[in-house]
Protein backbone atom coordinates (compact mmCIF):
# COMPACT_ATOMS: atom_id res chain seq x y z
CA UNK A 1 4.66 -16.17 -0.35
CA UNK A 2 2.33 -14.25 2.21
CA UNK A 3 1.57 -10.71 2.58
CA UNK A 4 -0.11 -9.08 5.56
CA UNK A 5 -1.33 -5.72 5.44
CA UNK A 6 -2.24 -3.71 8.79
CA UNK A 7 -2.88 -0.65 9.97
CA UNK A 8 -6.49 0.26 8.26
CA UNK A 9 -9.47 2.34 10.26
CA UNK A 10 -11.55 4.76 10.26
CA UNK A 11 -10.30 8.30 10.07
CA UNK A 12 -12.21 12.16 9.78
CA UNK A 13 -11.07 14.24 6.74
CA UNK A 14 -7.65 15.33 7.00
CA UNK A 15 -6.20 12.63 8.84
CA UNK A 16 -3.35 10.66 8.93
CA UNK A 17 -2.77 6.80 8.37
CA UNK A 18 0.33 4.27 8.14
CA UNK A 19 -0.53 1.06 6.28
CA UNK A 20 2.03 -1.96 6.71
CA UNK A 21 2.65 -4.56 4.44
CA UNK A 22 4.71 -7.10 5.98
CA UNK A 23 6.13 -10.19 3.96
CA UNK A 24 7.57 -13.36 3.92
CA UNK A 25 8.45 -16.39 1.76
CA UNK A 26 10.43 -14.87 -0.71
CA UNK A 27 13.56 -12.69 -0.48
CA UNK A 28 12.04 -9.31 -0.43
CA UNK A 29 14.76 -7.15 -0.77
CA UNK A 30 14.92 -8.17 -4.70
CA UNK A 31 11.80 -7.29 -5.24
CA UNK A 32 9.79 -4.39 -5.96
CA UNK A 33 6.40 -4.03 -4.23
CA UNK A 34 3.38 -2.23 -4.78
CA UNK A 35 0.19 -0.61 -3.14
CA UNK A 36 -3.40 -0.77 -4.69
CA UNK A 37 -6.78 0.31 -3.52
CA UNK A 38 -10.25 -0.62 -4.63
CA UNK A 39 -13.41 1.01 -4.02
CA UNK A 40 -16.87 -0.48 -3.61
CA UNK A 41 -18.13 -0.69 -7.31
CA UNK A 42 -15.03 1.04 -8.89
CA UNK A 43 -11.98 -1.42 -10.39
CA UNK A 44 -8.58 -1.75 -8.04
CA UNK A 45 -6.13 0.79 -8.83
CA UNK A 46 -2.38 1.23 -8.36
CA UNK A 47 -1.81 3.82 -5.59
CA UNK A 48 2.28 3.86 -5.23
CA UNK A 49 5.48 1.54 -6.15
CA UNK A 50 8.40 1.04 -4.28
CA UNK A 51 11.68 -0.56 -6.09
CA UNK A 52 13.50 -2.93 -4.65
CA UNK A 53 15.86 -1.18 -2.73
CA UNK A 54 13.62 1.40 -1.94
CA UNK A 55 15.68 4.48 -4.15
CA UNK A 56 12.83 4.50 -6.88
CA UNK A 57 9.04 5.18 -6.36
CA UNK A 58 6.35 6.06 -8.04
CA UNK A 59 2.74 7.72 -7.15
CA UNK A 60 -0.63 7.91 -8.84
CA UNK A 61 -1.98 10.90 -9.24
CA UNK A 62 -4.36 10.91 -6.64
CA UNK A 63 -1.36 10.18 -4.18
CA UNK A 64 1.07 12.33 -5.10
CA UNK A 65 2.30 14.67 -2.16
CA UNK A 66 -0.29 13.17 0.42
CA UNK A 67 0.97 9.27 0.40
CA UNK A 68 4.69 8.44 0.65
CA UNK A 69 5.74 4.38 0.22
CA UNK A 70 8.73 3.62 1.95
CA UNK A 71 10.30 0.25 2.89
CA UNK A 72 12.50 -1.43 5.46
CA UNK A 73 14.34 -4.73 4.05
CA UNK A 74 15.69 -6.04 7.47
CA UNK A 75 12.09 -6.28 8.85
CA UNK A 76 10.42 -7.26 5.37
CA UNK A 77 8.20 -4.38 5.63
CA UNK A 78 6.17 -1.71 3.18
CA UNK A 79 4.40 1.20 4.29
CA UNK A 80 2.59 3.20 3.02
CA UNK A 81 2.13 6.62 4.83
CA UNK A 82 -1.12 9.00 3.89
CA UNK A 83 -1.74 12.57 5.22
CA UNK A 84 -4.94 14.61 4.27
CA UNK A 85 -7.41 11.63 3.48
CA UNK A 86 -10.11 12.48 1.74
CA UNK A 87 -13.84 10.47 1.66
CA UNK A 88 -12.59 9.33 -1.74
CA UNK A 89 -9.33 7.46 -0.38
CA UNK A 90 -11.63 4.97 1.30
CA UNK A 91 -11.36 1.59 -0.23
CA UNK A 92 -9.56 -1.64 0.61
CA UNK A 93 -5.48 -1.35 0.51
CA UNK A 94 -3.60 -3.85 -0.91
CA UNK A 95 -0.24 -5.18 -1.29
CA UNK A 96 1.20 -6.68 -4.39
CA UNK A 97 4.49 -8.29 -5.88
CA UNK A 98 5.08 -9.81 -8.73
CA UNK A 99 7.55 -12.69 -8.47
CA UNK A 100 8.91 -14.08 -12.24
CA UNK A 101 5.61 -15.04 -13.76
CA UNK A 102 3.18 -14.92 -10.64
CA UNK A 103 1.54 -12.07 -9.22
CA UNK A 104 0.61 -12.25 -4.84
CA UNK A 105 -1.85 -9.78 -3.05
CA UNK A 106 -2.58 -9.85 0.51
CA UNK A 107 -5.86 -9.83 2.19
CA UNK A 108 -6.54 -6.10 2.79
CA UNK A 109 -7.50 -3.58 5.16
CA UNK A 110 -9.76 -1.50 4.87
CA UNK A 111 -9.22 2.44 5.23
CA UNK A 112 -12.48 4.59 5.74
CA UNK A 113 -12.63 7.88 5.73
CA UNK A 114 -15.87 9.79 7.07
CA UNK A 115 -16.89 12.70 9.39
């Protein structure tokens, strides 16, 4: 199982970013997959969920109405699209899915947002 996660930077308030998750190993269209973020000093959080098929998701609080997860089986892809980041988004992204018993992240990317 490997998961790759793209698309991090640097960003001003307000501004947009498209995170990709892409995967492999595994047949990802039965499973769901997830987004986290963790902040320097601060414990890694759950930012959005994505079910299998991609007709069920699910947002933190935080995300709601600024992030939207979508996914696109054929190319074994997540994204994760956020509008309006904030200085408080920045962290390192992760993707996550939970196969029977075992639980995979990918490496990362870091999103920073600054003026």
């Amino acid at each position: 199982v490997q998961l790759v996660e793209s698309g991090g930077g640097s960003v001003q308030p307000g501004g947009s970013l498209r995170l990709s998750c892409a995967a492999s190993g595994f047949t990802f269209s039965n499973y769901a997959v997830s987004w986290y973020r963790q902040a320097p000093g601060k414990e890694r959080e759950l930012v959005a969920l994505i079910g299998s098929t991609g007709s069920s998701t699910a947002y933190a609080d935080s995300a709601k109405g600024r992030f939207t997860i979508s996914r696109d089986n054929p190319k074994n892809t997540v994204y994760l699209q956020m509008n309006s980041l904030q200085p408080e988004d920045t962290a390192v992204y992760y993707c996550r899915v939970a196969i029977v018993l075992r639980t995979y992240w990918g490496q990362g990317t870091q999103v920073t947002v600054s003026s």
